[in-house]
N, C-alpha and C. Protein backbone atom coordinates (compact mmCIF):
# COMPACT_ATOMS: atom_id res chain seq x y z
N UNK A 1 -20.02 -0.11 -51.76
CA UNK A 1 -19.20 -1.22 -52.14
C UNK A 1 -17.73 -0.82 -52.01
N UNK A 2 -16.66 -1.31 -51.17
CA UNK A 2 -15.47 -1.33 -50.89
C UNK A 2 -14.62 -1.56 -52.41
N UNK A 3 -14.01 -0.93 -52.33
CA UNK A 3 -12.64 -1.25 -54.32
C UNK A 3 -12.33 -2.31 -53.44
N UNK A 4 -11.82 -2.95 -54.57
CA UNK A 4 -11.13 -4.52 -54.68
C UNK A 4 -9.77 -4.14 -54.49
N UNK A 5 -9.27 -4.66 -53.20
CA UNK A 5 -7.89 -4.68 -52.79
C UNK A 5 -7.85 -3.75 -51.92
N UNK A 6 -8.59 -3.41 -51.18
CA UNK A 6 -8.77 -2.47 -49.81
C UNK A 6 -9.21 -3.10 -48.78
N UNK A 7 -8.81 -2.54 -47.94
CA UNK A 7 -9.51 -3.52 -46.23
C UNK A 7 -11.19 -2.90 -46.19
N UNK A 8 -12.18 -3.61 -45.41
CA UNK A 8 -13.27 -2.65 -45.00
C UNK A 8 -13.16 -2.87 -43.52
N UNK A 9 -14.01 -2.17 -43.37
CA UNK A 9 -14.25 -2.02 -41.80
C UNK A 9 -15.75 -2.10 -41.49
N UNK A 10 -16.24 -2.10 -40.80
CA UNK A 10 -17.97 -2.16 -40.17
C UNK A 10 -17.81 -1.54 -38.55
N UNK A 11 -18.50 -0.55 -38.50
CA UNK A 11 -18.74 0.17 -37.14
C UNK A 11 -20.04 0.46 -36.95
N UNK A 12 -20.30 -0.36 -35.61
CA UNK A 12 -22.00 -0.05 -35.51
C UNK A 12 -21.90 0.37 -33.77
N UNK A 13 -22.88 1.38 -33.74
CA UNK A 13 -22.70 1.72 -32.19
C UNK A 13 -24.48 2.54 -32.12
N UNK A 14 -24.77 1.98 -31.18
CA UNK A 14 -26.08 2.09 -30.53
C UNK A 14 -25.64 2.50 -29.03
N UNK A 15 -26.53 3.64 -28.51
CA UNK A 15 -27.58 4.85 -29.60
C UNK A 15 -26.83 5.22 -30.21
N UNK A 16 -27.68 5.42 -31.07
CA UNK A 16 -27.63 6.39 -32.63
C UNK A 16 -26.84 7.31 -32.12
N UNK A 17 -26.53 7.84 -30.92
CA UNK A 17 -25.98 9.32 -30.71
C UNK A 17 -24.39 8.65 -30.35
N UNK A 18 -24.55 7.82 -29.70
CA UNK A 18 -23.21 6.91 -29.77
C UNK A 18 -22.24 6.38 -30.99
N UNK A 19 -23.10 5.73 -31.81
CA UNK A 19 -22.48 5.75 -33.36
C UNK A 19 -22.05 6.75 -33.79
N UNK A 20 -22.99 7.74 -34.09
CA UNK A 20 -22.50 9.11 -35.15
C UNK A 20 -21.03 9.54 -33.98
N UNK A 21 -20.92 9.39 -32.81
CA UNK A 21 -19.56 9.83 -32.06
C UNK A 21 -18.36 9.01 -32.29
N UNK A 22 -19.01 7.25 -32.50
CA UNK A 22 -17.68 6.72 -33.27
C UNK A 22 -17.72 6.72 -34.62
N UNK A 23 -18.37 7.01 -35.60
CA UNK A 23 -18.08 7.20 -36.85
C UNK A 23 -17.67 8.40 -36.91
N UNK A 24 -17.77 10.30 -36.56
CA UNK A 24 -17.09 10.97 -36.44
C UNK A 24 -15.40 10.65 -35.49
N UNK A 25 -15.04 10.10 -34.92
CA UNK A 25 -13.86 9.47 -34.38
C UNK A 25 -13.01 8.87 -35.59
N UNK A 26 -13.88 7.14 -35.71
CA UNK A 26 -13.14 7.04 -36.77
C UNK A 26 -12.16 7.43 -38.28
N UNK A 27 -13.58 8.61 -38.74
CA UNK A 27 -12.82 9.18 -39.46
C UNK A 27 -11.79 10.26 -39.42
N UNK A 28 -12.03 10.71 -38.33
CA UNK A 28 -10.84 11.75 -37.89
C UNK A 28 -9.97 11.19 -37.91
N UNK A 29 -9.53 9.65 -37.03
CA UNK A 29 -8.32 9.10 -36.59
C UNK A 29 -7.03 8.32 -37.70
N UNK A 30 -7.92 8.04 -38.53
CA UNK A 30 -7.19 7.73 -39.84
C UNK A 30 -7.87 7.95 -41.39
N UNK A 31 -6.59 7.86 -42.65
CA UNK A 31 -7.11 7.99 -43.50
C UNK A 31 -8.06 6.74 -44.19
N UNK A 32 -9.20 7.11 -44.09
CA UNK A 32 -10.06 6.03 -44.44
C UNK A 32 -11.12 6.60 -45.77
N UNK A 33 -11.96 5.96 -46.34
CA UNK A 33 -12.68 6.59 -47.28
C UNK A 33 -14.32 6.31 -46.99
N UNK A 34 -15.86 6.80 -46.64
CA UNK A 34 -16.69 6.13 -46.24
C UNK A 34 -17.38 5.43 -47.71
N UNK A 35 -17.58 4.24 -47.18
CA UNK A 35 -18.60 3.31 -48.16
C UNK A 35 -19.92 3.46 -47.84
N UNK A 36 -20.46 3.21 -47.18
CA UNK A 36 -21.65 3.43 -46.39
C UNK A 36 -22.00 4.04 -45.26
N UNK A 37 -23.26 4.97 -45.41
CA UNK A 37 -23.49 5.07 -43.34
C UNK A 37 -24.82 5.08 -43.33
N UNK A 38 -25.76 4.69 -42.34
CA UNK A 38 -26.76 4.53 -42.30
C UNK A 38 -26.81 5.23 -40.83
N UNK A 39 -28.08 5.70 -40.38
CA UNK A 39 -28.64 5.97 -39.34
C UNK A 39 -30.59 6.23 -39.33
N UNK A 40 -30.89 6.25 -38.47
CA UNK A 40 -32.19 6.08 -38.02
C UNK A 40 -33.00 7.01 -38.70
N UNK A 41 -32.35 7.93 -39.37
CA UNK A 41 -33.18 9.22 -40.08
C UNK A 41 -32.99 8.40 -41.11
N UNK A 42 -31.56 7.35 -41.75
CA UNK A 42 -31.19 6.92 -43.15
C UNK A 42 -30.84 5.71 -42.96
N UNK A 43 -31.99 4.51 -43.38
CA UNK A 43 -31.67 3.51 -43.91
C UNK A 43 -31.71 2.22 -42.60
N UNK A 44 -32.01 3.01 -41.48
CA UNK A 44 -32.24 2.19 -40.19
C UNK A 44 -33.39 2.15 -39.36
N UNK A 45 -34.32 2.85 -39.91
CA UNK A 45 -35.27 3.50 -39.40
C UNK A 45 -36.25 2.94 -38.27
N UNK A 46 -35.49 1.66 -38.43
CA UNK A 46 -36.02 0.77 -36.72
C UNK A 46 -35.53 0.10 -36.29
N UNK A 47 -34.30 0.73 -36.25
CA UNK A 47 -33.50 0.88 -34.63
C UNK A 47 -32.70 2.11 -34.24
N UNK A 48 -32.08 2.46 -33.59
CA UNK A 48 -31.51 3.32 -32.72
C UNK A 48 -29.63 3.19 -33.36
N UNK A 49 -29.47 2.93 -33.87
CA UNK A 49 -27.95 2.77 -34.48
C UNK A 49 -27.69 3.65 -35.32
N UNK A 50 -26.27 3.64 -35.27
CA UNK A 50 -25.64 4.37 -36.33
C UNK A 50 -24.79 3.50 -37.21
N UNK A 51 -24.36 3.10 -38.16
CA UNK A 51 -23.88 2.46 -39.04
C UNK A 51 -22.55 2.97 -40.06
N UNK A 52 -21.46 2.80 -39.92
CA UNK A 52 -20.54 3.46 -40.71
C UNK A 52 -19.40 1.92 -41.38
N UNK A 53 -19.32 2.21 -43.05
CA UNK A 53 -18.85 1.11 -43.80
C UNK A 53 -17.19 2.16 -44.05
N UNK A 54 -16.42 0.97 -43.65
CA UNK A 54 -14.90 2.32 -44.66
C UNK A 54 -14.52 1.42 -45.39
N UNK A 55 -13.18 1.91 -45.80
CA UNK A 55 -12.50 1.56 -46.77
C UNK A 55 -11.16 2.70 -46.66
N UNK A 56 -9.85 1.25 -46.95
CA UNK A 56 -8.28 2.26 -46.93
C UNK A 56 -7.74 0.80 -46.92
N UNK A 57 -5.98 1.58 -46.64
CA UNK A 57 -5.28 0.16 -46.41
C UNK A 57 -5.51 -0.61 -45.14
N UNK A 58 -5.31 -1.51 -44.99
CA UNK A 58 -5.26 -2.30 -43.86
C UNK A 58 -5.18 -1.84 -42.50
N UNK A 59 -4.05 -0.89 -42.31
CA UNK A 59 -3.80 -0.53 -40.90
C UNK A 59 -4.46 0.92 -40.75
N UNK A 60 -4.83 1.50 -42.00
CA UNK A 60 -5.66 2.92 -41.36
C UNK A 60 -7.44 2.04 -40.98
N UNK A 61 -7.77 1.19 -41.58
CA UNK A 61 -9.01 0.75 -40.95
C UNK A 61 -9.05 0.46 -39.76
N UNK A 62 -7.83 -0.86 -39.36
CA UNK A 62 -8.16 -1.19 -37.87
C UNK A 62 -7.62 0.08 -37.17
N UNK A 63 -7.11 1.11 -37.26
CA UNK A 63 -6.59 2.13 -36.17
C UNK A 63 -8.36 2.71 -36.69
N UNK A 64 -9.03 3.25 -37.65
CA UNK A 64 -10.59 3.76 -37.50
C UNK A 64 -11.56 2.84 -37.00
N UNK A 65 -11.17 1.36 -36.69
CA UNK A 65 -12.00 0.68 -36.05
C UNK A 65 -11.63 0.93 -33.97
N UNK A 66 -10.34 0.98 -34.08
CA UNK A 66 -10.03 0.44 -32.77
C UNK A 66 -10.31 1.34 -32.26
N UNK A 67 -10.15 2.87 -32.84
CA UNK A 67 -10.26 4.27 -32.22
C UNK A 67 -11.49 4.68 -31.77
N UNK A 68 -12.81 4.04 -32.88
CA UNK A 68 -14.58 4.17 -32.80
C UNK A 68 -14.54 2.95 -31.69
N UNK A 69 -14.07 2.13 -31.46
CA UNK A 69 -14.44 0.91 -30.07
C UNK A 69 -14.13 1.43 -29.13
N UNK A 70 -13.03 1.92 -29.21
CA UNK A 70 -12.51 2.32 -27.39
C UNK A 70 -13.48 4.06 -27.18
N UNK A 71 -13.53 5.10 -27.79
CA UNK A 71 -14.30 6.10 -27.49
C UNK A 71 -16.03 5.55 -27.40
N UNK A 72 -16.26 4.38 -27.85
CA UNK A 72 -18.01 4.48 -28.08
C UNK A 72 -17.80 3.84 -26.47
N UNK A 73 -16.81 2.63 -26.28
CA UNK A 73 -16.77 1.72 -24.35
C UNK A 73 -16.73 2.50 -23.94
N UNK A 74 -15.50 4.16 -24.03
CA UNK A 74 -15.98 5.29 -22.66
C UNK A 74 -16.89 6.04 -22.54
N UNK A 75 -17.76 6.37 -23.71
CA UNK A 75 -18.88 6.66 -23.65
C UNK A 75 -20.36 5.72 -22.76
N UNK A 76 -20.43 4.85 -23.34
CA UNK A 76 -21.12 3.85 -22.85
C UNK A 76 -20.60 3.58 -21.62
N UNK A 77 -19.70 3.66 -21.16
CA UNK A 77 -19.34 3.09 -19.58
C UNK A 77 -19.68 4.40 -18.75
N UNK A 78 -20.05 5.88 -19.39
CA UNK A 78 -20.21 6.47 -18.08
C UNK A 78 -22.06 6.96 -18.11
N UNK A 79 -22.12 5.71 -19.23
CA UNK A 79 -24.20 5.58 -18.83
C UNK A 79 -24.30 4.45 -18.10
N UNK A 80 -23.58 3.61 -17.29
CA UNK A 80 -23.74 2.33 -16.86
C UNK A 80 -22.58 1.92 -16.43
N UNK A 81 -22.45 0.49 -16.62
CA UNK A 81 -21.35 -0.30 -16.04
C UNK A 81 -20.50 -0.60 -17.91
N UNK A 82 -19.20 -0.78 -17.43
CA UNK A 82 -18.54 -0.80 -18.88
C UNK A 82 -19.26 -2.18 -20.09
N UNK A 83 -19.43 -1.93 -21.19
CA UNK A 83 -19.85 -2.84 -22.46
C UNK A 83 -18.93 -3.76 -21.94
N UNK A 84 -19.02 -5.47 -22.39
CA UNK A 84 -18.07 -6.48 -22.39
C UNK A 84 -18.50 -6.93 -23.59
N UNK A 85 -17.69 -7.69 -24.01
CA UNK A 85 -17.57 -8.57 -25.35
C UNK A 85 -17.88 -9.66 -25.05
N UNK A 86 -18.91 -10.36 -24.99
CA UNK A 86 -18.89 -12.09 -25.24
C UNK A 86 -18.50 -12.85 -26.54
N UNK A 87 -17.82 -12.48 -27.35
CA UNK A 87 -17.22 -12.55 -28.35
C UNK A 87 -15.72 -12.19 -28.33
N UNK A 88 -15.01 -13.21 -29.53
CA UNK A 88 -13.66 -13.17 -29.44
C UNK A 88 -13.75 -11.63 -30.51
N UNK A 89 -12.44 -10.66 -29.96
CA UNK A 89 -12.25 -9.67 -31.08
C UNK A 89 -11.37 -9.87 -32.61
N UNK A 90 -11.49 -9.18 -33.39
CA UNK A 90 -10.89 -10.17 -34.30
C UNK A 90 -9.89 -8.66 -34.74
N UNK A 91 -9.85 -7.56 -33.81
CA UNK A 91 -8.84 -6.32 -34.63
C UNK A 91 -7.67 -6.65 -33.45
């Protein structure tokens, strides 16, 4: 559960080996605090994801969000062709 008066964040990245690389990212890149994480050994156990919840001010989340999006797309773009969004972004 996020404190009251903090931003959260939600980072999910499939495979599982992909997530745990943007949730280790994220938290390196700013000061953030974790709320939750789930992965396939914990709390996901059928599917392939990794799951990471934060919590901080406003601008250290979206810099731990934007930082886990753009490393999980170069990851993922050199198993394939690059991820696209069919969705509007909202960071």
């Amino acid at each position: 559960r996020a404190p009251i008066g903090r931003a959260c964040g939600i980072i999910v990245g499939a495979p599982a080996s992909v997530g745990v690389l943007m949730a280790d990212t994220a938290l390196k890149s700013a000061n953030v605090e974790v709320v939750a994480y789930s992965s396939p050994a914990h709390g996901t156990s059928f599917s392939n994801e990794a799951i990471l919840v934060i919590s901080g001010d406003s601008g250290a989340v979206r810099q731990a969000v934007t930082s886990a999006r753009e490393i999980g797309k170069t990851v993922l773009a050199t198993l394939g062709s690059e991820p696209k969004n069919d969705r509007p972004s909202y960071i």
